[in-house]
C-alpha atoms as a PDB file:
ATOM      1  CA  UNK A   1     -77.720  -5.804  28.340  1.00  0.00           C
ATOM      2  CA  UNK A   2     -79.555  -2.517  28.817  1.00  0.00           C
ATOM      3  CA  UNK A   3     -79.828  -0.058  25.764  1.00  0.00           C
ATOM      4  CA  UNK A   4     -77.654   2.245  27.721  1.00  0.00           C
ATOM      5  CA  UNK A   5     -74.771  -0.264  27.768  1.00  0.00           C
ATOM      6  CA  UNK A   6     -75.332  -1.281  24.041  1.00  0.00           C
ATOM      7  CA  UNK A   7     -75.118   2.350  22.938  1.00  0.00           C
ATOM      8  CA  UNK A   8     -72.327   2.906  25.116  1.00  0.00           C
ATOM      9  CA  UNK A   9     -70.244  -0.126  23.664  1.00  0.00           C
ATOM     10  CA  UNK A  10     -71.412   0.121  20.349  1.00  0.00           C
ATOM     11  CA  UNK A  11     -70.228   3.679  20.240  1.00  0.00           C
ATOM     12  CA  UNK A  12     -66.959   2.998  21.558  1.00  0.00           C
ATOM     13  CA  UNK A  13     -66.358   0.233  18.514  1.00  0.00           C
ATOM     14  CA  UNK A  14     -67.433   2.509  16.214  1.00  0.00           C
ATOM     15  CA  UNK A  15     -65.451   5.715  17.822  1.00  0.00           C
ATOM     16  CA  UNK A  16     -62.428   3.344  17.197  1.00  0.00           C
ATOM     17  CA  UNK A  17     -62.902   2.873  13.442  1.00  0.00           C
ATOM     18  CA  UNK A  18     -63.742   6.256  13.127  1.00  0.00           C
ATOM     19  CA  UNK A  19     -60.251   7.461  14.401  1.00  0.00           C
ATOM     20  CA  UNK A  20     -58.041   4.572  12.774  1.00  0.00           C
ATOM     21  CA  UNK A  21     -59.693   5.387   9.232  1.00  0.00           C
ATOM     22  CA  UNK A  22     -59.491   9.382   9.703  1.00  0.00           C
ATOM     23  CA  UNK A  23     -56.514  10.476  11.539  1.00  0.00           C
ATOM     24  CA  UNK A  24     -54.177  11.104   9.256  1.00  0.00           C
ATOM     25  CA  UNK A  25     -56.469  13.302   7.403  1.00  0.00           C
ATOM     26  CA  UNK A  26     -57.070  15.021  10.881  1.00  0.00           C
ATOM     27  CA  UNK A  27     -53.043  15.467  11.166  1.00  0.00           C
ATOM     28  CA  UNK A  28     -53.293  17.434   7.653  1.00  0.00           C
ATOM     29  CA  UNK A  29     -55.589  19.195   8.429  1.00  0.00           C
ATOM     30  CA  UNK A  30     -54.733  20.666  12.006  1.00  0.00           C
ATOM     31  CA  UNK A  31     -51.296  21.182   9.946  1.00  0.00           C
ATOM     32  CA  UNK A  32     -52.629  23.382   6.932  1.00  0.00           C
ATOM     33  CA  UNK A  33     -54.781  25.175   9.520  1.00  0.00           C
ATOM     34  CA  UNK A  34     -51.898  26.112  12.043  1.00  0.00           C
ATOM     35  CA  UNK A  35     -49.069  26.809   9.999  1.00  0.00           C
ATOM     36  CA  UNK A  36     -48.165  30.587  10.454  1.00  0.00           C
ATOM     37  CA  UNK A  37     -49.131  33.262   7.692  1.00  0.00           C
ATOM     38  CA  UNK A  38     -46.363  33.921   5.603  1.00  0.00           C
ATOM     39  CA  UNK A  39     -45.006  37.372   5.483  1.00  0.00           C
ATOM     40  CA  UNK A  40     -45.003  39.516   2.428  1.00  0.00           C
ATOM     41  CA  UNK A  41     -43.073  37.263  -0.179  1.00  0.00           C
ATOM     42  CA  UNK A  42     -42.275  34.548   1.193  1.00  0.00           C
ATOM     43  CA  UNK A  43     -44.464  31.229   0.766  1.00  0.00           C
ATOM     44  CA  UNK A  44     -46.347  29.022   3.414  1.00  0.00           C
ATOM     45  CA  UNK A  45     -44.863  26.200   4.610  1.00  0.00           C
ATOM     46  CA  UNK A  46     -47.259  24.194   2.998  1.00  0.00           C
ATOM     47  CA  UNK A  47     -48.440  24.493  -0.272  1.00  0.00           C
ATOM     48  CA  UNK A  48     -51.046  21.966   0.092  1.00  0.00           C
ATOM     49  CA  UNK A  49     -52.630  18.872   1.524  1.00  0.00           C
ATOM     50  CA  UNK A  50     -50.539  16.699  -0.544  1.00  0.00           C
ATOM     51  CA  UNK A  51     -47.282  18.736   0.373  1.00  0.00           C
ATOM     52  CA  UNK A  52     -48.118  18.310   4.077  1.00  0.00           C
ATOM     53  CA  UNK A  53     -47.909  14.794   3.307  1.00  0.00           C
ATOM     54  CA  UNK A  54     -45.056  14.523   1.838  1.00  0.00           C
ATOM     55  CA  UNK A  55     -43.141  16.531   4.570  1.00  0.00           C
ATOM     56  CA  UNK A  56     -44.809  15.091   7.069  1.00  0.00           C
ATOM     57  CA  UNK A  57     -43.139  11.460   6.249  1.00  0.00           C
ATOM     58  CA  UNK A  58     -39.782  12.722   4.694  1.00  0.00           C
ATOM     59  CA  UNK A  59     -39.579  14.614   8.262  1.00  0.00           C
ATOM     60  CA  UNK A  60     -41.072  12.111  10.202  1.00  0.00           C
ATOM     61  CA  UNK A  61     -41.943   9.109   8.627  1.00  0.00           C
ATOM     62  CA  UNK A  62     -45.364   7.467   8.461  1.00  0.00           C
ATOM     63  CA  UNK A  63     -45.846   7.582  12.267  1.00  0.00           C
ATOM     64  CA  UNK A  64     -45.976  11.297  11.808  1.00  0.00           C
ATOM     65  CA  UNK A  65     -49.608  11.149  10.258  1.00  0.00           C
ATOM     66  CA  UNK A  66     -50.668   9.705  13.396  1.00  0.00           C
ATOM     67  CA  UNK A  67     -49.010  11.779  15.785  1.00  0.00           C
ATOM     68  CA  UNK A  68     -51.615  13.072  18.055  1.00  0.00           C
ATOM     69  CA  UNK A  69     -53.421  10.031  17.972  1.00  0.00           C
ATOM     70  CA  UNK A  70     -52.871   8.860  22.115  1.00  0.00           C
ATOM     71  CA  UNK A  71     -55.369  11.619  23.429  1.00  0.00           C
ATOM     72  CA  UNK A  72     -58.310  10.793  21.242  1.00  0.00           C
ATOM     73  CA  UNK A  73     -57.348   6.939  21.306  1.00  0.00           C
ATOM     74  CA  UNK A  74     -57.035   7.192  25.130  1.00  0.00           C
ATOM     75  CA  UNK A  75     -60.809   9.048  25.293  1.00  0.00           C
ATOM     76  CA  UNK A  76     -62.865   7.837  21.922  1.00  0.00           C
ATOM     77  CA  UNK A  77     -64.259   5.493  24.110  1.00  0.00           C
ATOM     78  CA  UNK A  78     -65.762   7.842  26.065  1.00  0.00           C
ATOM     79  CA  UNK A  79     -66.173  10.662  23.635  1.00  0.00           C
ATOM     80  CA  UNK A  80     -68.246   8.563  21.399  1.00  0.00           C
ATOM     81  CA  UNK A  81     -69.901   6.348  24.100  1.00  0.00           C
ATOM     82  CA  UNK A  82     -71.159   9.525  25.215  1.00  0.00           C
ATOM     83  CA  UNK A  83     -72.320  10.870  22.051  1.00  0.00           C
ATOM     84  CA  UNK A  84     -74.688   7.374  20.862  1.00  0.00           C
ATOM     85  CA  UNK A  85     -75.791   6.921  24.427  1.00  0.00           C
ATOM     86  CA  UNK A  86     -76.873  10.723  25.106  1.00  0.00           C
ATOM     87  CA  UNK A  87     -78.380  10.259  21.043  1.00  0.00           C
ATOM     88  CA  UNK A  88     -80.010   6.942  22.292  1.00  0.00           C
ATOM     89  CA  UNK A  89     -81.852   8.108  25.747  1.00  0.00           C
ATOM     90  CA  UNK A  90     -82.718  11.254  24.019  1.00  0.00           C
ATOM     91  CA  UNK A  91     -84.572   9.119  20.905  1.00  0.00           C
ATOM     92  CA  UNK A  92     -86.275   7.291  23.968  1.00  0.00           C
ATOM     93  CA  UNK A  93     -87.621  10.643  25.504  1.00  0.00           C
ATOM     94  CA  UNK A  94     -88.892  11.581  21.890  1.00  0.00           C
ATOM     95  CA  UNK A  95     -90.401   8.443  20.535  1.00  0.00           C
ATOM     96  CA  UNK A  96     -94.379   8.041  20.640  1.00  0.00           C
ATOM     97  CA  UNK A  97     -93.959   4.668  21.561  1.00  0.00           C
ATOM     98  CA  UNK A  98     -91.020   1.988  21.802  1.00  0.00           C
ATOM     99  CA  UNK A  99     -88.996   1.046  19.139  1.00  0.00           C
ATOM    100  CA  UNK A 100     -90.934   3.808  16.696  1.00  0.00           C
ATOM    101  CA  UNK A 101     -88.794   5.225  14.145  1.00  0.00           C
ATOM    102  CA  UNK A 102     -87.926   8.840  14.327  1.00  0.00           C
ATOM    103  CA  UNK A 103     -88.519  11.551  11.893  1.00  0.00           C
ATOM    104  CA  UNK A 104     -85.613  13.375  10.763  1.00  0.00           C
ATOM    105  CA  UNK A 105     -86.142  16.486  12.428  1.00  0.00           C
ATOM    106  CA  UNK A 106     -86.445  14.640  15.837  1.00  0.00           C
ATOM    107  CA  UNK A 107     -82.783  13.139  14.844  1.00  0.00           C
ATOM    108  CA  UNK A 108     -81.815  16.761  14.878  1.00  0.00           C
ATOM    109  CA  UNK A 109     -82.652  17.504  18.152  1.00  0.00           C
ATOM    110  CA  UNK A 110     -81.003  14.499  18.952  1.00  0.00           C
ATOM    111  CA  UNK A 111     -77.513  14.897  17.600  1.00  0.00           C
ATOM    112  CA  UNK A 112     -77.703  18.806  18.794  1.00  0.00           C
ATOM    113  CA  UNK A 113     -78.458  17.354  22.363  1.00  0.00           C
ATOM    114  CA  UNK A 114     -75.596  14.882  22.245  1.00  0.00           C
ATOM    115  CA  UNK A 115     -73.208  17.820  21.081  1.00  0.00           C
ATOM    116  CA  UNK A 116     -73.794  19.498  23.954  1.00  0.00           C
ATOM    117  CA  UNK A 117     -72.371  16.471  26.009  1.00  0.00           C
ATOM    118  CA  UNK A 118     -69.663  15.729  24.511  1.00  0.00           C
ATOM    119  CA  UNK A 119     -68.323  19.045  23.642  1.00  0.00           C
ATOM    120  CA  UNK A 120     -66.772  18.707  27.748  1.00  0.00           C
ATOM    121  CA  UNK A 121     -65.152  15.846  26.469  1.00  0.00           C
ATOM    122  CA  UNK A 122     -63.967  17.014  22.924  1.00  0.00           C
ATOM    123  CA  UNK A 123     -62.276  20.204  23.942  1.00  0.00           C
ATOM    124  CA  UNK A 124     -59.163  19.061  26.584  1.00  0.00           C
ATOM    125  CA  UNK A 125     -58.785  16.304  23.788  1.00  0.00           C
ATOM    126  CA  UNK A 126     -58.887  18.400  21.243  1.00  0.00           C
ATOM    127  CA  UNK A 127     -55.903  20.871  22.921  1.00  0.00           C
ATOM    128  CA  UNK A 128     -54.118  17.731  23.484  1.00  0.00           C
ATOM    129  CA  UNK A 129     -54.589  16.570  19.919  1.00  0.00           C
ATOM    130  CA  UNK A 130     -54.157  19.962  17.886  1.00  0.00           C
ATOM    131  CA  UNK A 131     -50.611  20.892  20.187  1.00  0.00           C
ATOM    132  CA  UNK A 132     -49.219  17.871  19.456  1.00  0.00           C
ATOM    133  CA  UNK A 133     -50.365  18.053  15.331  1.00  0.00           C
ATOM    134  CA  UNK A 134     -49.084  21.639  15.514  1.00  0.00           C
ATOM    135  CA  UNK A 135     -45.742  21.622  16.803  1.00  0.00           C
ATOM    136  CA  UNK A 136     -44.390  20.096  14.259  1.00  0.00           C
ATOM    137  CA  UNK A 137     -45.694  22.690  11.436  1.00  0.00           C
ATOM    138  CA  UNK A 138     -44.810  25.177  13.664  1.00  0.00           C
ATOM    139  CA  UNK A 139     -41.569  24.384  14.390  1.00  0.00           C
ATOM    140  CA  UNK A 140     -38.684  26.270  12.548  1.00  0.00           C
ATOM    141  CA  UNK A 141     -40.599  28.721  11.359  1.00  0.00           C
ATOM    142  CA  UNK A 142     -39.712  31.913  13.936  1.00  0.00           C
ATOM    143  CA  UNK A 143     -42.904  32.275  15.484  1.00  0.00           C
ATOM    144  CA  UNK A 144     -42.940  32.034  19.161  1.00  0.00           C
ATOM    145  CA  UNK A 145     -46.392  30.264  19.232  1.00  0.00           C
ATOM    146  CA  UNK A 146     -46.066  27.061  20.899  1.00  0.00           C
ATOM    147  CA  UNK A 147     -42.294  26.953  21.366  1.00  0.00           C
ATOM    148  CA  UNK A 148     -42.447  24.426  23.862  1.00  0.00           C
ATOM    149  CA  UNK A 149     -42.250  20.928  22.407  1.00  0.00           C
ATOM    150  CA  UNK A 150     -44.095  18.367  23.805  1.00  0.00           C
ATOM    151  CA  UNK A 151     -43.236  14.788  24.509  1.00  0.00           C
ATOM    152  CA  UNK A 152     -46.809  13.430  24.302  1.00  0.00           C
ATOM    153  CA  UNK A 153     -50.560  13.628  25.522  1.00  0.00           C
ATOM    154  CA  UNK A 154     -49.172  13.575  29.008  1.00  0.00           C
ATOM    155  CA  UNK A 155     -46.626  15.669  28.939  1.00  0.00           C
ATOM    156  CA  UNK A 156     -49.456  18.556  27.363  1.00  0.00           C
ATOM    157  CA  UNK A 157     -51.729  18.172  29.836  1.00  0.00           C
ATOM    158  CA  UNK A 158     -48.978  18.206  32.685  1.00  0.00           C
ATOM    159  CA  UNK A 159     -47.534  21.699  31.014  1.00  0.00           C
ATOM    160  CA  UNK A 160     -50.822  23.136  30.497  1.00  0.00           C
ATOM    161  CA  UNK A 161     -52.391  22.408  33.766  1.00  0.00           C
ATOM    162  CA  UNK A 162     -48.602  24.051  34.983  1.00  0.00           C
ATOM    163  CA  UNK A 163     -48.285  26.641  33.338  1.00  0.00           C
ATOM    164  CA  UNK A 164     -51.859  27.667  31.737  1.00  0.00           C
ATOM    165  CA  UNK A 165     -53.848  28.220  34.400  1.00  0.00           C
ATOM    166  CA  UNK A 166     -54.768  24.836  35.621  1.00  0.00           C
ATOM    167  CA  UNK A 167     -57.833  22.811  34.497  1.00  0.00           C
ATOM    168  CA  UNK A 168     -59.257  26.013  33.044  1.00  0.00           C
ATOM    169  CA  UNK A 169     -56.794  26.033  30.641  1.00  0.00           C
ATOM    170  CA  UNK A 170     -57.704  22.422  29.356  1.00  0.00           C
ATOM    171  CA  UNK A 171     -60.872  23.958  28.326  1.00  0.00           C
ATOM    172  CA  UNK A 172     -59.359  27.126  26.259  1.00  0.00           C
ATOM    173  CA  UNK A 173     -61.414  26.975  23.222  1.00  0.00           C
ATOM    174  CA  UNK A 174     -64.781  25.386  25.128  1.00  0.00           C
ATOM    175  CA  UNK A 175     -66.817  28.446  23.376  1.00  0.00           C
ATOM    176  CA  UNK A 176     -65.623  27.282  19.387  1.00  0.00           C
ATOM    177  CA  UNK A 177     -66.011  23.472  20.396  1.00  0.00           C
ATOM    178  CA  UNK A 178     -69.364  24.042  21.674  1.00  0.00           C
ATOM    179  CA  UNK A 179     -70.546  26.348  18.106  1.00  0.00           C
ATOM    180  CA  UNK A 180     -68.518  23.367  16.311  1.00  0.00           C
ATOM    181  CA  UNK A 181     -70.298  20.160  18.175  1.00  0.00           C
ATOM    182  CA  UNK A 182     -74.049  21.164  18.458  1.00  0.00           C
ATOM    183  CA  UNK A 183     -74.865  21.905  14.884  1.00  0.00           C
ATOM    184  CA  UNK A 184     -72.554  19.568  13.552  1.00  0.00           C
ATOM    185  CA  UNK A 185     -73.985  16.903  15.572  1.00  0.00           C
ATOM    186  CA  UNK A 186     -77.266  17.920  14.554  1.00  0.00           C
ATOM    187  CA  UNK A 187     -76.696  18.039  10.829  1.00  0.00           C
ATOM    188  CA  UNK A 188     -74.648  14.780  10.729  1.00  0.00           C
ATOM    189  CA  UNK A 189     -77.386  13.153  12.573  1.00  0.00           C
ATOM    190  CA  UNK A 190     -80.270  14.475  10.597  1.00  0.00           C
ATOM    191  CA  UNK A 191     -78.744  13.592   7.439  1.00  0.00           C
ATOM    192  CA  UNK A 192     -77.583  10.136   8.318  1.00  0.00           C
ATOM    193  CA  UNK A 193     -81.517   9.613   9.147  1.00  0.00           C
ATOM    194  CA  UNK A 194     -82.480  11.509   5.979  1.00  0.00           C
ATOM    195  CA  UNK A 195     -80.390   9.326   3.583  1.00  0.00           C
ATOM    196  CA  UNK A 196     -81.273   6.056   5.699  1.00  0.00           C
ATOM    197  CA  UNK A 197     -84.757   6.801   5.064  1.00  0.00           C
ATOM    198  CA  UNK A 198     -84.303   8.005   1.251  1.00  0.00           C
ATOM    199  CA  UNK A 199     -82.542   4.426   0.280  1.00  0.00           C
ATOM    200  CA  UNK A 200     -85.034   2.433   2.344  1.00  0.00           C
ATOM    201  CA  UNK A 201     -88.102   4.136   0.714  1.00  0.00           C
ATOM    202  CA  UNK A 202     -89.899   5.053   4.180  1.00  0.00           C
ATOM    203  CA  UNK A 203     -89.138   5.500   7.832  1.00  0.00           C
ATOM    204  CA  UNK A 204     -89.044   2.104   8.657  1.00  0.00           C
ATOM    205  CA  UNK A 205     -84.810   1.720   8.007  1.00  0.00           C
ATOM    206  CA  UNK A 206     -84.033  -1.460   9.824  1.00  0.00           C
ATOM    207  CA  UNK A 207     -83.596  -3.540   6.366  1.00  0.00           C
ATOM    208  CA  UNK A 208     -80.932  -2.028   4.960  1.00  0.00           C
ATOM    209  CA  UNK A 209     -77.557  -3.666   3.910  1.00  0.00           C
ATOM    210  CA  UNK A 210     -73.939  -2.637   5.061  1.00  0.00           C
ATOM    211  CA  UNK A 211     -73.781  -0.658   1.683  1.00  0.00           C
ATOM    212  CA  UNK A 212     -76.234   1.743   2.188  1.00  0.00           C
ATOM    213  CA  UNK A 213     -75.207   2.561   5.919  1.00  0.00           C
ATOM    214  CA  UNK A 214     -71.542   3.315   4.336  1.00  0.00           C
ATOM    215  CA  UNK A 215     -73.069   5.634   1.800  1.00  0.00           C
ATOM    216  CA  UNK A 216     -75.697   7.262   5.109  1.00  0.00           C
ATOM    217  CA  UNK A 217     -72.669   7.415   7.287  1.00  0.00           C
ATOM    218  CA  UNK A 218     -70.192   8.994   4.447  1.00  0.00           C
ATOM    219  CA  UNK A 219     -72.794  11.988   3.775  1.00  0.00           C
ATOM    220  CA  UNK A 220     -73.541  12.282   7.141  1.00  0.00           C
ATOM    221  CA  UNK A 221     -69.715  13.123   8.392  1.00  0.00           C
ATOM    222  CA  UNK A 222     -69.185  15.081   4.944  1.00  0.00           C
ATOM    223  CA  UNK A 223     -72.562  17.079   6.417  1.00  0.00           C
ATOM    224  CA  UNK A 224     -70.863  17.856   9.732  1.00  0.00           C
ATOM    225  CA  UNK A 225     -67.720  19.647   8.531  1.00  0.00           C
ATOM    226  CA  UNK A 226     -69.407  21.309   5.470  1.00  0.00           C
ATOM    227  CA  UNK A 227     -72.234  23.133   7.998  1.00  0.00           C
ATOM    228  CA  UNK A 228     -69.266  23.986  10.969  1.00  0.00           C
ATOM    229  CA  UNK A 229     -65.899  23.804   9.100  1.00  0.00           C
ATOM    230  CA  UNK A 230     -64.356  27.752   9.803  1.00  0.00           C
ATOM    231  CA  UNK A 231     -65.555  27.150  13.278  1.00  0.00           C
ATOM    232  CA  UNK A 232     -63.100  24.202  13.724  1.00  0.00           C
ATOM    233  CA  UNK A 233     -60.317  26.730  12.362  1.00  0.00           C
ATOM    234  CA  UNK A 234     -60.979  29.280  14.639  1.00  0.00           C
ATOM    235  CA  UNK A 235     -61.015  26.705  17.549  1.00  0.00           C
ATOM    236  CA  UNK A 236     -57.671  24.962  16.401  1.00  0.00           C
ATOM    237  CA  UNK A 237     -55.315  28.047  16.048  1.00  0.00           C
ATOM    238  CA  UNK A 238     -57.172  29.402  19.639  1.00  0.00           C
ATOM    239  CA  UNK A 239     -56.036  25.959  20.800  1.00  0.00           C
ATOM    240  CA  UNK A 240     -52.605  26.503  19.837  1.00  0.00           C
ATOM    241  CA  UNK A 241     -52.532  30.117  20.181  1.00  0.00           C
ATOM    242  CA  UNK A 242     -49.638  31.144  23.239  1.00  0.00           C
ATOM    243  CA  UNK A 243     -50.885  31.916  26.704  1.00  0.00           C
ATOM    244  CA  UNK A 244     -48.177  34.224  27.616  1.00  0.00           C
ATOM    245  CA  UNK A 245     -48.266  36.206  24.296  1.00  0.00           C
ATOM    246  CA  UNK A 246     -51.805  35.712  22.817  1.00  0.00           C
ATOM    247  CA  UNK A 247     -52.691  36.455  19.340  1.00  0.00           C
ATOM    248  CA  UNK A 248     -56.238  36.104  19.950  1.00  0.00           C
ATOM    249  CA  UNK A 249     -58.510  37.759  22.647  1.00  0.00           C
ATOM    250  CA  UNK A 250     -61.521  35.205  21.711  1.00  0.00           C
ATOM    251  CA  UNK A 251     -63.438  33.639  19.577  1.00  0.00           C
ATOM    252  CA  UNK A 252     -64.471  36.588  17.679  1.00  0.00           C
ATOM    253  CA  UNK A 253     -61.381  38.224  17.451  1.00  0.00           C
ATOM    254  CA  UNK A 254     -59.860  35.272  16.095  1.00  0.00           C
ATOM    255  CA  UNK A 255     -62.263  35.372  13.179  1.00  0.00           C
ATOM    256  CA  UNK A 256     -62.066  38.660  12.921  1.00  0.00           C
ATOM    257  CA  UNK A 257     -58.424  38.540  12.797  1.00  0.00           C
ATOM    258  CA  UNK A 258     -58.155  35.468  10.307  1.00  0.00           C
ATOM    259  CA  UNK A 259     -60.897  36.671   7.945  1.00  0.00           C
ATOM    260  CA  UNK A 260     -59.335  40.385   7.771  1.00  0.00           C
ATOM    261  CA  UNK A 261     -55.676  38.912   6.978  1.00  0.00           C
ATOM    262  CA  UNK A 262     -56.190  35.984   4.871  1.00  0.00           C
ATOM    263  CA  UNK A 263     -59.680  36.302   3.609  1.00  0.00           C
ATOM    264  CA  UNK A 264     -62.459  34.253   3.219  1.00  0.00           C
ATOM    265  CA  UNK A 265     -59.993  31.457   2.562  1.00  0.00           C
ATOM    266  CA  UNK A 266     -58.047  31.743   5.606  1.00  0.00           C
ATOM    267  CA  UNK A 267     -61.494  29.913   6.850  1.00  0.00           C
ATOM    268  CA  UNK A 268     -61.503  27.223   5.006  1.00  0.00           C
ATOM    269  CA  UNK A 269     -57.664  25.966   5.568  1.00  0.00           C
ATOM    270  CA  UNK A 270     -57.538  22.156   5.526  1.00  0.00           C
ATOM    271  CA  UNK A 271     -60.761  21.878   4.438  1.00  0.00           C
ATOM    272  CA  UNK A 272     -59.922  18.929   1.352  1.00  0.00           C
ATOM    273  CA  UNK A 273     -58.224  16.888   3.838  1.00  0.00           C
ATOM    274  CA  UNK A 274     -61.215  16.785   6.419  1.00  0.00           C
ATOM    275  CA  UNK A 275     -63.441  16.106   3.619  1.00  0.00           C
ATOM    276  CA  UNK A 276     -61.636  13.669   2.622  1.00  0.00           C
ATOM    277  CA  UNK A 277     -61.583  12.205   5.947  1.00  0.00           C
ATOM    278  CA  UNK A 278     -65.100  12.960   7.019  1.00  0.00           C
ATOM    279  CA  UNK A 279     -66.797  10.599   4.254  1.00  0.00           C
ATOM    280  CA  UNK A 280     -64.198   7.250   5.450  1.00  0.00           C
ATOM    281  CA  UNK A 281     -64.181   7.977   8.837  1.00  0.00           C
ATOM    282  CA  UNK A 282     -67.376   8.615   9.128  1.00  0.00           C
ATOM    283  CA  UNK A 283     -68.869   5.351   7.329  1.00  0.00           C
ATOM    284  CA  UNK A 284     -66.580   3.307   9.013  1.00  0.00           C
ATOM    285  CA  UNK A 285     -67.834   4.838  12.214  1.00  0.00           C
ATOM    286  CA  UNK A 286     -71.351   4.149  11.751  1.00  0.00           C
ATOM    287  CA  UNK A 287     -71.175   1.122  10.077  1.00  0.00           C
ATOM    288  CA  UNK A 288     -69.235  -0.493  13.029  1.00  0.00           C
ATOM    289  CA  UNK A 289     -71.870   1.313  15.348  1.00  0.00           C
ATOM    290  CA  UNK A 290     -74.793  -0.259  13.706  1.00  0.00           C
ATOM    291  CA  UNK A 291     -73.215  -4.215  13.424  1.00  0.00           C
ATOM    292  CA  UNK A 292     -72.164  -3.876  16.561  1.00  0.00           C
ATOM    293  CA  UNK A 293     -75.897  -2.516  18.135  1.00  0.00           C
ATOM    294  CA  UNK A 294     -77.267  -5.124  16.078  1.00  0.00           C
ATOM    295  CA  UNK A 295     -75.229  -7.952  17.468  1.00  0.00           C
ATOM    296  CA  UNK A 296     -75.882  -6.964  20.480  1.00  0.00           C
ATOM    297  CA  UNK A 297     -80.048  -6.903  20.106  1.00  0.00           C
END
């Protein structure tokens, strides 16, 4: 089997962990981020991360933490075959010679390049994902944003390709994906190679145990949403913002807009629940990538 193909499956194993162990954290998040702001008064739907929860299953039960989940379950595969194999032939171009390590700033480069791949994957999945997460906290609460209900990955992508302009309107948000992917790539990948290196005592990495590629892979997701998280927020309520009545002209308007009526703060919405998902999610996800590209040779 050529590297290609072991990146490629070893990726798609580890893409799979990654969204079992994190998506109900993503769910919270997407939640907290797209409720509406509450007028003068009155108080947000959600008081918190752990409130979200608990409405979430009293309203829906347990399966409502995982709503969302057939888009990214249907592409993971792809999404994060794309990302280790782009990271893999890209280490190739950079390395001196075969098979030597790679400093951490080349890892940078690495994970920015492979964030510019698969942000064309991330962002129809992520509309997908983040209208059917969204619905649900914005349902009832007299905004006309997303009033249509969905009844599943399929049924958004048939309504949006119908109604929102056709494939153009899969990639609404491309712009905040894009600023959200390449340096968050790049820092997750440069600190996953940075910590690697730190517990092994040198470049040479190959000899450490599952432990130490849980802690590497836990700092390395918690990297990627510290360094891009108000990015993600603008993307998410762009992604669920209505075509026919827009809230948002853009990318910069909608930071403009959030920062200038909820503050600083209004940035940072859901940001406990993807921590807490990034450090799980994230080990699990490169700990599955690295036994399985080790089984495989």
């Amino acid at each position: 089997m050529g590297d290609v193909a072991k990146d490629l499956t070893a990726g798609t194993i580890g893409g799979a962990a990654q969204l079992i162990c994190g998506h109900p954290f993503d769910t919270i998040k997407v939640k907290l981020q797209s409720q509406p702001t509450p007028l003068p008064g009155q108080v947000p739907k959600y008081a918190g991360a752990i409130d979200a929860v608990k409405q979430t299953i009293a309203a829906e039960g347990p399966r409502g933490l995982y709503k969302g989940m057939g888009a990214p379950l249907a592409t993971v595969a792809a999404f994060n075959a794309v990302l280790f194999s782009v990271r893999g032939q890209l280490e190739a171009l950079l390395r001196s010679e075969p098979g030597a390590p790679l400093t951490v700033n080349q890892q940078i480069v690495c994970g920015a390049g492979a964030g510019v791949a698969v942000s064309i994957l991330a962002c129809p999945t992520e509309l997908v994902k983040c209208r059917l997460q969204a619905q649900s906290a914005l349902a009832g609460s007299g905004v006309a944003t997303l009033a249509v209900k969905y009844g599943g990955p399929m049924d958004v992508a048939r309504q949006v390709l119908r109604s929102e302009g056709g494939v153009k309107g899969l990639f609404k948000g491309l712009v905040p994906t894009m600023a959200r992917e390449i340096p968050g790539n790049a820092a997750m990948f440069g600190v996953y190679e940075a910590t690697k290196q730190l517990l092994a005592g040198g470049r040479d990495t190959s000899g450490l145990g599952r432990g130490s590629l849980v802690v590497a892979g836990g700092l390395a997701g918690a990297s990627f949403w510290f360094m891009v998280y108000p990015t993600d927020v603008v993307k998410s309520v762009i992604q669920v913002d209505d075509y026919k009545n827009p809230k948002f002209s853009g990318t910069i308007d909608a930071f403009r807009k959030i920062r200038a009526t909820e503050g600083v703060k209004g940035l940072y919405k859901g940001f406990g629940p993807a921590m807490a998902r990034s450090v799980p999610a994230n080990a699990a996800c490169f700990l599955a990538y690295e036994m399985t590209r080790s089984a495989l040779g």
